[in-house]
Protein backbone atom coordinates (compact mmCIF):
# COMPACT_ATOMS: atom_id res chain seq x y z
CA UNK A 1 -176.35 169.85 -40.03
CA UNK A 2 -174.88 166.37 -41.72
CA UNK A 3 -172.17 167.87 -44.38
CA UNK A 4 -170.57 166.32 -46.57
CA UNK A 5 -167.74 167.55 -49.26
CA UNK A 6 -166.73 165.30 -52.10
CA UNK A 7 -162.79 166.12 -53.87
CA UNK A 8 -159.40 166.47 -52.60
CA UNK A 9 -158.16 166.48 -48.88
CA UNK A 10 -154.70 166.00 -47.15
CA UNK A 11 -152.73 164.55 -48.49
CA UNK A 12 -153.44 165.83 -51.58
CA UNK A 13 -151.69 168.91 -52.09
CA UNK A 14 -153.14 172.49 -53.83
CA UNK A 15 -155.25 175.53 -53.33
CA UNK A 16 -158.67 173.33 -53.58
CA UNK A 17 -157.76 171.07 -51.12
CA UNK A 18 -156.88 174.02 -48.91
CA UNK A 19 -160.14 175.58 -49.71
CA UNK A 20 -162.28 172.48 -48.39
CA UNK A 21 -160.24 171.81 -45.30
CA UNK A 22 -160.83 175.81 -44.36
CA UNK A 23 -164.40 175.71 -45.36
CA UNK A 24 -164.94 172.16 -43.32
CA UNK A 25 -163.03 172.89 -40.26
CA UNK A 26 -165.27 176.42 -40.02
CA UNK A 27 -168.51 174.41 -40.22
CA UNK A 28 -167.27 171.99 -37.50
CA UNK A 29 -166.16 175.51 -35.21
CA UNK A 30 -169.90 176.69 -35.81
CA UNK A 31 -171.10 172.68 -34.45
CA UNK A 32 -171.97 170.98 -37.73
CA UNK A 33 -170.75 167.51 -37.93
CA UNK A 34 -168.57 166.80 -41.11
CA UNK A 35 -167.12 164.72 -43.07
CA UNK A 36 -164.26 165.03 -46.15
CA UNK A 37 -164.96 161.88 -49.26
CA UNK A 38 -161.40 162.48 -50.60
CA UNK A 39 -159.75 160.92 -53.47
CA UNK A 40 -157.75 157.86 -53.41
CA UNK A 41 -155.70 159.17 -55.65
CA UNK A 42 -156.28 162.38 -57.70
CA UNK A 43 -154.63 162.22 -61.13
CA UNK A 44 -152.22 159.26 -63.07
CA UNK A 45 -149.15 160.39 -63.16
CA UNK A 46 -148.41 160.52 -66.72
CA UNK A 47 -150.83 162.84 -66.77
CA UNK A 48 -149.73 165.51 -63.62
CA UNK A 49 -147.28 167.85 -64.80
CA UNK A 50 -145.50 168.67 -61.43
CA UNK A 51 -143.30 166.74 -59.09
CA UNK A 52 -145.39 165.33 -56.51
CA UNK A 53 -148.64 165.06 -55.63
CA UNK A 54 -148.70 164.83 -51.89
CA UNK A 55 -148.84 167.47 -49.26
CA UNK A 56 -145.50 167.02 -47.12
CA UNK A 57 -146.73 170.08 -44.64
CA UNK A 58 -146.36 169.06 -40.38
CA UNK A 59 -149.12 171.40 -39.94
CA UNK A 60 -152.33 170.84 -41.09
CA UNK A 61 -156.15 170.78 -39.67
CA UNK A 62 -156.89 167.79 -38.18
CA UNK A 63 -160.77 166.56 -39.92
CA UNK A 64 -162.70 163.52 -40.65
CA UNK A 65 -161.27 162.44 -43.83
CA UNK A 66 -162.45 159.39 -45.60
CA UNK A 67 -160.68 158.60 -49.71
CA UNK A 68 -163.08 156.49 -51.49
CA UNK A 69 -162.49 157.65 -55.03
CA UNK A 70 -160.22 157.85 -58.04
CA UNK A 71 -161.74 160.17 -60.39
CA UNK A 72 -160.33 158.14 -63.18
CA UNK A 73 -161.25 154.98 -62.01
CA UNK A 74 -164.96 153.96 -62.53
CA UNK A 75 -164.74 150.83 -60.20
CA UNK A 76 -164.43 153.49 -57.70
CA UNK A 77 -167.83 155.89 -57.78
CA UNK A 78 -170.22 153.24 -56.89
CA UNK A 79 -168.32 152.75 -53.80
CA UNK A 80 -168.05 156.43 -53.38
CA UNK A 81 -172.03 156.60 -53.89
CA UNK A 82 -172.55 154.02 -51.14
CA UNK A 83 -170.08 155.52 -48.94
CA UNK A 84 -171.85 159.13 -48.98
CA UNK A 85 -175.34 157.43 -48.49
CA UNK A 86 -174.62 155.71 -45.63
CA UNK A 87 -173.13 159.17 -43.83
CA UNK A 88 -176.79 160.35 -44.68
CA UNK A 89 -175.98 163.66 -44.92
CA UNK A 90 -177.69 166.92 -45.17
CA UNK A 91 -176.01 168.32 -48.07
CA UNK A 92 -173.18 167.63 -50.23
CA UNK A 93 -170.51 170.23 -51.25
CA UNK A 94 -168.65 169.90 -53.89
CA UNK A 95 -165.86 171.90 -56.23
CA UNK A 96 -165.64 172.15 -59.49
CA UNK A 97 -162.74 173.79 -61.38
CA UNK A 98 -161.85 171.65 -64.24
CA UNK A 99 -163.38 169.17 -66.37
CA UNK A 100 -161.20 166.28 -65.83
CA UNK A 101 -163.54 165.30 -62.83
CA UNK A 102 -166.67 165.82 -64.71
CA UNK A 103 -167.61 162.19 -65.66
CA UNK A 104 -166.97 160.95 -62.05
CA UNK A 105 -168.98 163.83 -59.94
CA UNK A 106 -171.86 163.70 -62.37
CA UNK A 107 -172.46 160.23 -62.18
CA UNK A 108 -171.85 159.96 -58.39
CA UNK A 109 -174.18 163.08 -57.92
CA UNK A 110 -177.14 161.56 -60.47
CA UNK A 111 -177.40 157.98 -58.52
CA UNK A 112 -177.80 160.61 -55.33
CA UNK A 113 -180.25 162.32 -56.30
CA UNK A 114 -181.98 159.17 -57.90
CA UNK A 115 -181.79 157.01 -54.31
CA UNK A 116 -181.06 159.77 -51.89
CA UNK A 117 -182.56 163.36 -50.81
CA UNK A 118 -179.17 164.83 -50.46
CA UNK A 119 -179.22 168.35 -51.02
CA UNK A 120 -175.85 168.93 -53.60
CA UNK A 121 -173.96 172.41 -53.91
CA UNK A 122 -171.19 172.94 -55.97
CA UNK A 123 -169.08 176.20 -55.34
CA UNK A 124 -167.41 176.81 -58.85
CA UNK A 125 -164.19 178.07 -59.35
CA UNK A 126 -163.70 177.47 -63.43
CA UNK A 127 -165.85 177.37 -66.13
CA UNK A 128 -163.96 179.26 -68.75
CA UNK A 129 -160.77 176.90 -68.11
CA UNK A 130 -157.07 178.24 -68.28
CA UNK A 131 -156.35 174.86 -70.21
CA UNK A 132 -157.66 173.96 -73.61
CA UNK A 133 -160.38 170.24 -72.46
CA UNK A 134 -162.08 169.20 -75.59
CA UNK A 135 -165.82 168.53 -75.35
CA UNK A 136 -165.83 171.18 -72.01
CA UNK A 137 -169.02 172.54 -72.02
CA UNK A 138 -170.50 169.31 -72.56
CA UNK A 139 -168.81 168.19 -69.57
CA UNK A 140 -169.02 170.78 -67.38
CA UNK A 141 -172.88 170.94 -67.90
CA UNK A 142 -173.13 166.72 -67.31
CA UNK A 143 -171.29 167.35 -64.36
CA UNK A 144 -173.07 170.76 -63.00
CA UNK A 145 -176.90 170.03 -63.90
CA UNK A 146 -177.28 167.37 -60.89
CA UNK A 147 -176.60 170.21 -58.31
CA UNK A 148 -179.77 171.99 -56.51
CA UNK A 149 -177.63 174.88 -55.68
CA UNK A 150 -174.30 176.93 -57.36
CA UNK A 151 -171.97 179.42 -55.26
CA UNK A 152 -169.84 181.61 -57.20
CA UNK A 153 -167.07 183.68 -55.82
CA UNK A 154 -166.43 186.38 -58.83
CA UNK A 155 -168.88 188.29 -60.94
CA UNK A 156 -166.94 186.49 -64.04
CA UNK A 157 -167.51 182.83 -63.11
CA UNK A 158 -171.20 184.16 -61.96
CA UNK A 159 -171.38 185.14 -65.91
CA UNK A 160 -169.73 181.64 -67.32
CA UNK A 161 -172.68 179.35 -65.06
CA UNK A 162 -175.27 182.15 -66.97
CA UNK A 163 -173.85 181.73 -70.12
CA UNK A 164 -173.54 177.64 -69.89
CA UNK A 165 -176.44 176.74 -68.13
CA UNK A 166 -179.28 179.62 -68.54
CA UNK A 167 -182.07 178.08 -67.31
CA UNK A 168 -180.53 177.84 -63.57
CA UNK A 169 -182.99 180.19 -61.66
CA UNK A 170 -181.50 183.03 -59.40
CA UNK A 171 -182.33 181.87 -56.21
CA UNK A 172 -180.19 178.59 -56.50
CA UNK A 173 -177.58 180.71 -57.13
CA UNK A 174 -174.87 182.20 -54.54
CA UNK A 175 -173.01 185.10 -54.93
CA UNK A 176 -170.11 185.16 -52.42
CA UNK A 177 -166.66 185.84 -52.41
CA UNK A 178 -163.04 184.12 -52.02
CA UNK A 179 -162.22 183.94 -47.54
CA UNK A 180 -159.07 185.00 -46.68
CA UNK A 181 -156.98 181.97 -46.20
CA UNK A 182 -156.26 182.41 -42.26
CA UNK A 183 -155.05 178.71 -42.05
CA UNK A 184 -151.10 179.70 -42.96
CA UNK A 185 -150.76 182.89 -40.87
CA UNK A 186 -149.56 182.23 -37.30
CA UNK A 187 -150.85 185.55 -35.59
CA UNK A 188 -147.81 187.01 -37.50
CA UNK A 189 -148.82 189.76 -40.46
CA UNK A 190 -146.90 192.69 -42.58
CA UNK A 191 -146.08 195.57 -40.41
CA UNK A 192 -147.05 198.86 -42.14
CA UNK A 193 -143.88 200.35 -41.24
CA UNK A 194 -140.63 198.53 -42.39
CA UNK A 195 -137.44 198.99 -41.14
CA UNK A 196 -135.25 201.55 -43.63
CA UNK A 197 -132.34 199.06 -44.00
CA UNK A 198 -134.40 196.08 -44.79
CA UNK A 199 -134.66 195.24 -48.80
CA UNK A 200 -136.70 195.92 -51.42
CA UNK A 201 -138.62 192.98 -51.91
CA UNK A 202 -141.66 191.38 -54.37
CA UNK A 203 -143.33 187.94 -54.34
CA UNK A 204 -144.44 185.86 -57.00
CA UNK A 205 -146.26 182.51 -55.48
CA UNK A 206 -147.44 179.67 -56.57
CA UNK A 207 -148.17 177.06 -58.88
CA UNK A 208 -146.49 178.09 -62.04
CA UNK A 209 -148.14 178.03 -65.46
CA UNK A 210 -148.20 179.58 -68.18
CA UNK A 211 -151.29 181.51 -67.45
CA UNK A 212 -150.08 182.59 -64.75
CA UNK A 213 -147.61 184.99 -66.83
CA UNK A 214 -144.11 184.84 -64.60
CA UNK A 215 -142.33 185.19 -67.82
CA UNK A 216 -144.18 189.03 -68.03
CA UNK A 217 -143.03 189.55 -64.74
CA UNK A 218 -139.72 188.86 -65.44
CA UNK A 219 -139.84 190.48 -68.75
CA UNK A 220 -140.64 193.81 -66.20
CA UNK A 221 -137.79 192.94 -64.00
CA UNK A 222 -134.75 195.07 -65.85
CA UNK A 223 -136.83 198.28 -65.75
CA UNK A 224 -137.63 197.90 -62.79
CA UNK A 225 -133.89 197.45 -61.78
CA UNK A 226 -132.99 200.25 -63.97
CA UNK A 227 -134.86 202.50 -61.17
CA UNK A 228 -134.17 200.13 -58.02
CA UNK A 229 -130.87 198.46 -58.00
CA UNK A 230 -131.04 196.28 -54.97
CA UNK A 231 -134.25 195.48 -55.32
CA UNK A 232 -135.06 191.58 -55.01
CA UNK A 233 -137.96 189.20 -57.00
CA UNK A 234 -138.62 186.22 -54.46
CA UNK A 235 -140.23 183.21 -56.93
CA UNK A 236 -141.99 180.35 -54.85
CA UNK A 237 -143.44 178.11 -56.33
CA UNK A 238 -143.51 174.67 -58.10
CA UNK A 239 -143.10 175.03 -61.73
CA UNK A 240 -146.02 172.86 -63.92
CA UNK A 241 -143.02 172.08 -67.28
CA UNK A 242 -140.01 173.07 -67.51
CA UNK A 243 -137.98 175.06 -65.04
CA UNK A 244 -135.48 175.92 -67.27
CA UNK A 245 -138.06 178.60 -70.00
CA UNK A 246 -137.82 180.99 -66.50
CA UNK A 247 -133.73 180.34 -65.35
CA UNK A 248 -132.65 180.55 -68.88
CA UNK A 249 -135.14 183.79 -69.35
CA UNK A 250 -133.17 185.40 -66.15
CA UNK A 251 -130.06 184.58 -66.96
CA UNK A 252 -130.84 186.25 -70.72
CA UNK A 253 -132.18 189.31 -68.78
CA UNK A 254 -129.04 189.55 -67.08
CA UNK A 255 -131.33 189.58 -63.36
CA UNK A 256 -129.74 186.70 -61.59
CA UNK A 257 -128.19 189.30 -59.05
CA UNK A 258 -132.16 190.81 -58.21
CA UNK A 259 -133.94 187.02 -58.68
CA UNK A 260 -134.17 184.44 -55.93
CA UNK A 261 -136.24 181.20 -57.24
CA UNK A 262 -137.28 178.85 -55.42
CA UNK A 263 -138.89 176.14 -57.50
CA UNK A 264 -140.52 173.98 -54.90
CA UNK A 265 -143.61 173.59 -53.30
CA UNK A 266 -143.82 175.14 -50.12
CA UNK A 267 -145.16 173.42 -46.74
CA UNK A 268 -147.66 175.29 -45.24
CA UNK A 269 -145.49 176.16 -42.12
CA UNK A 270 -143.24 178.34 -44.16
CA UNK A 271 -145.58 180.05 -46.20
CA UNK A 272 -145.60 183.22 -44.02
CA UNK A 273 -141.91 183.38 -44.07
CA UNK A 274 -142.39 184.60 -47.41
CA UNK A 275 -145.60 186.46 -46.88
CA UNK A 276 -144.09 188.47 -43.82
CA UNK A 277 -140.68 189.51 -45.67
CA UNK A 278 -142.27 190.83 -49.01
CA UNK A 279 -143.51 194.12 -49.58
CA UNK A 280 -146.25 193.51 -52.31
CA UNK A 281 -147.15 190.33 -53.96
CA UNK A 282 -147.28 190.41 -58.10
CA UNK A 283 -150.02 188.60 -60.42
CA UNK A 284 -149.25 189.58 -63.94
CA UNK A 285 -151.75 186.47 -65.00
CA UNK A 286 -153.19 186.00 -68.82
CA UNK A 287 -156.34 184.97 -67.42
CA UNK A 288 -158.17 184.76 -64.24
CA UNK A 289 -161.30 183.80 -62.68
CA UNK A 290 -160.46 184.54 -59.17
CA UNK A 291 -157.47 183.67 -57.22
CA UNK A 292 -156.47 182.17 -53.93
CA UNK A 293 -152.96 184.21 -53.84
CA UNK A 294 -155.15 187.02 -53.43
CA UNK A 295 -156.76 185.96 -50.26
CA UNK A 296 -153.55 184.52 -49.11
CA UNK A 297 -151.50 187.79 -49.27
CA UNK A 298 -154.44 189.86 -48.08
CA UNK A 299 -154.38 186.95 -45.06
CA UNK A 300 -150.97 188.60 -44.35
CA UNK A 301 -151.96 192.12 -44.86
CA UNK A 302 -150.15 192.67 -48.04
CA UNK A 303 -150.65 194.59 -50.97
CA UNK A 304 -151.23 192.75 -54.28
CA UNK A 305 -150.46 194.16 -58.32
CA UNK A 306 -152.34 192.24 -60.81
CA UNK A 307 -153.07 192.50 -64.16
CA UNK A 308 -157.13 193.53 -65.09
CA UNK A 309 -158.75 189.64 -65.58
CA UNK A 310 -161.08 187.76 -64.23
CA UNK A 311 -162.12 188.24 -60.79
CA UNK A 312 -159.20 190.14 -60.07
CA UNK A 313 -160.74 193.07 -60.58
CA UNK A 314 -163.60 192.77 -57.90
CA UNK A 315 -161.30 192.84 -55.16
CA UNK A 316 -158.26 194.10 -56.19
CA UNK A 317 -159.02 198.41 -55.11
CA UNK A 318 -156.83 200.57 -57.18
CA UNK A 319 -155.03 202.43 -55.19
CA UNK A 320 -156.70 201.19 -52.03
CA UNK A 321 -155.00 197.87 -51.44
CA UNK A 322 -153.15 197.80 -55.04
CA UNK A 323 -152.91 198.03 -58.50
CA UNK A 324 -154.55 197.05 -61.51
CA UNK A 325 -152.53 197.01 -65.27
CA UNK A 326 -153.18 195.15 -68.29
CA UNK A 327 -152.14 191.88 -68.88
CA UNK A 328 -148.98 190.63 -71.03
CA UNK A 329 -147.23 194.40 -70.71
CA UNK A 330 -144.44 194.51 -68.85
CA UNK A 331 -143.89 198.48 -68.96
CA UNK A 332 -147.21 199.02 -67.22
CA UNK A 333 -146.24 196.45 -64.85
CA UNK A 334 -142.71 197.89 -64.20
CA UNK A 335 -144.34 201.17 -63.94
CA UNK A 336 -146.84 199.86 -60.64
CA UNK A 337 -144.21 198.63 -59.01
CA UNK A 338 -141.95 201.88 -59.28
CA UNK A 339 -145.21 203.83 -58.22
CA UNK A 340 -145.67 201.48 -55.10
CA UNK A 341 -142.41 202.42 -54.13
CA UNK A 342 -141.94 205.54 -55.05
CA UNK A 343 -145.27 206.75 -53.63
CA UNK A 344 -144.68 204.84 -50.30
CA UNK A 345 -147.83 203.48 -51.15
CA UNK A 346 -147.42 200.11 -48.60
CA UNK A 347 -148.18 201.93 -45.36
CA UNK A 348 -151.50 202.73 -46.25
CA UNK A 349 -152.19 199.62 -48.14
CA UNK A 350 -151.44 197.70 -45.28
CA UNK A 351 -153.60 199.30 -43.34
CA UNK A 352 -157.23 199.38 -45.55
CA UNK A 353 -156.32 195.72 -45.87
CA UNK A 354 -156.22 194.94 -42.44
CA UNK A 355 -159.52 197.06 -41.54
CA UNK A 356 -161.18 195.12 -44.82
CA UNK A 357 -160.52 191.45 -43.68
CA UNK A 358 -163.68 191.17 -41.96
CA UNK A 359 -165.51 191.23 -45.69
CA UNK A 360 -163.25 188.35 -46.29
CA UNK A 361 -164.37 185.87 -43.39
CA UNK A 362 -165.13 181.69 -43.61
CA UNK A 363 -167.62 182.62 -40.99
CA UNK A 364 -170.01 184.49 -43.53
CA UNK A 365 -169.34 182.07 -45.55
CA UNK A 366 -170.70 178.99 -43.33
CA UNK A 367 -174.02 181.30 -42.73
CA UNK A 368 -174.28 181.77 -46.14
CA UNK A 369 -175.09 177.80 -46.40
CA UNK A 370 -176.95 177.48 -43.07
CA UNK A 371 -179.60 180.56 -44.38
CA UNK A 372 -180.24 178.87 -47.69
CA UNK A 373 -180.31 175.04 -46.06
């Protein structure tokens, strides 16, 4: 097949412009010709609330990458239109996870449809949005009903497309899963054994936003201690805001002795440095549809504790490959960390993961498309 995918590619930075460079690179391995419409650029600047918005990794995949629009620049989806029809492709796959992009993907995918016989699927990873977007159903349906197919890759977002557009019959709908990001890992992976002099040590990563609840985590942090002296909290990740809400909250906890932060965004050849020296990795979001974290500790082999949201629950095991509390509580969360010590649980964890990444591949995923095209 002809494919096409429509949003963000190198240099753009982020999880969904990961996501699309793994699922476009595994279509080319399986000997379907491809090709990335990127953006121009992605957001104004006044309105992006981190640092930068380019990717500054040395290793990427190497794809056909062509930026022909601006999502907030209507001069630019005409040209994006034209641009797609004269690829000709089979099938256009696009993302959706927030609504700021609604306006420009649902115009570009109506003048398809009207002047083209381009089969459009959208795999969604929003619909109930961490941010507050006024008018976001409204949006999110202009910018969905187009589409001749939907993939969904928790039972929660499956639920949202239900609830927001009812009338979508089953069998244009996908049920999948997140893939293990495999991109980052360089045939390196957690050991299930660990060396009895090497420390103690969790991982927060990522983006940080409020959602995401690092200031729970943190909040956790002094019980924890209280148990586990040397143990260390390794923070990576760029901080959407403020930096200062999380140093100030350490130094108030009095943790700056067990907390290493590293507010930056990380280039994708030292991602497994962290991945590789942590024991577990720790989500204590507010609110979750599913998460790319996930996949990219699992990637590594390593345990995850989460709180019970979203999508997080489907592949999060308790007990199997981690642990499950409830959100905003940082005694629960203290408490399944202490247990994942204290019961040695990382040996085994390690190892269900490992046998389980097969569940987790880009290569079902890619089949998944070629059965229903």
């Amino acid at each position: 097949m002809r494919i096409a995918f429509l949003g963000p590619a190198y240099p753009h930075r982020g999880g969904i412009a990961q996501f699309m460079a793994s699922w476009a690179d595994n279509f080319i391995k399986a000997g379907h010709e491809v090709m990335i419409f990127s953006f121009i650029h992605q957001y104004p600047e006044w309105l992006f609330p981190g640092k930068d918005q380019q990717d500054h990794s040395e290793t990427i995949l190497q794809l056909p990458i062509q930026p022909v629009l601006t999502p907030y620049n209507p001069l630019t989806f005409m040209k994006t239109v034209i641009a797609i029809k004269k690829y000709k492709p089979d099938v256009l796959i696009l993302k959706y996870w927030i609504p700021f992009f609604a306006p420009a993907f649902g115009f570009i995918l109506r003048k398809l449809k009207q002047q083209t016989k381009i089969r459009i699927l959208y795999n969604i990873d929003n619909i109930d949005f961490h941010e507050r977007w006024l008018f976001s159903n409204s949006l999110t349906r202009y910018a969905l009903s187009p589409a001749d197919y939907y993939m969904t890759m928790s039972n929660s977002v499956y639920q949202s497309l239900k609830r927001i557009m009812p009338k979508v019959a089953e069998n244009r709908i996908i049920q999948s899963y997140h893939p293990t990001y495999d991109f980052y890992k360089q045939k390196k992976t957690l050991s299930p054994e660990k060396p009895a002099n090497e420390a103690q040590q969790i991982l927060f990563f990522g983006f940080i936003k409020h959602y995401k609840g690092l200031d729970t985590l943190l909040n956790a942090m002094p019980l924890v201690i209280s148990k586990m002296p040397k143990i260390m909290l390794i923070i990576v990740g760029e901080v959407y805001g403020n930096d200062n809400k999380y140093k100030n909250m350490i130094t108030t906890l009095h943790i700056e002795r067990n907390v290493e932060f590293h507010a930056v965004y990380v280039p994708n050849e030292e991602v497994q440095n962290y991945f590789t020296n942590a024991d577990v990795c720790v989500l204590p979001y507010r609110t979750a549809t599913q998460s790319g974290i996930t996949q990219l500790a699992f990637a590594f082999h390593m345990p995850v504790i989460a709180t019970r949201v979203g999508g997080l629950t489907e592949v999060i095991e308790e007990d199997k490959n981690g642990f499950l509390v409830d959100p905003e509580n940082p005694e629960q969360l203290a408490e399944a960390i202490l247990r994942f010590y204290e019961n040695n649980c990382r040996p085994r964890f390690v190892k269900y993961i490992a046998e389980q990444q097969r569940t987790y591949s880009w290569e079902s995923l890619v089949k998944s498309i070629e059965e229903l095209l």
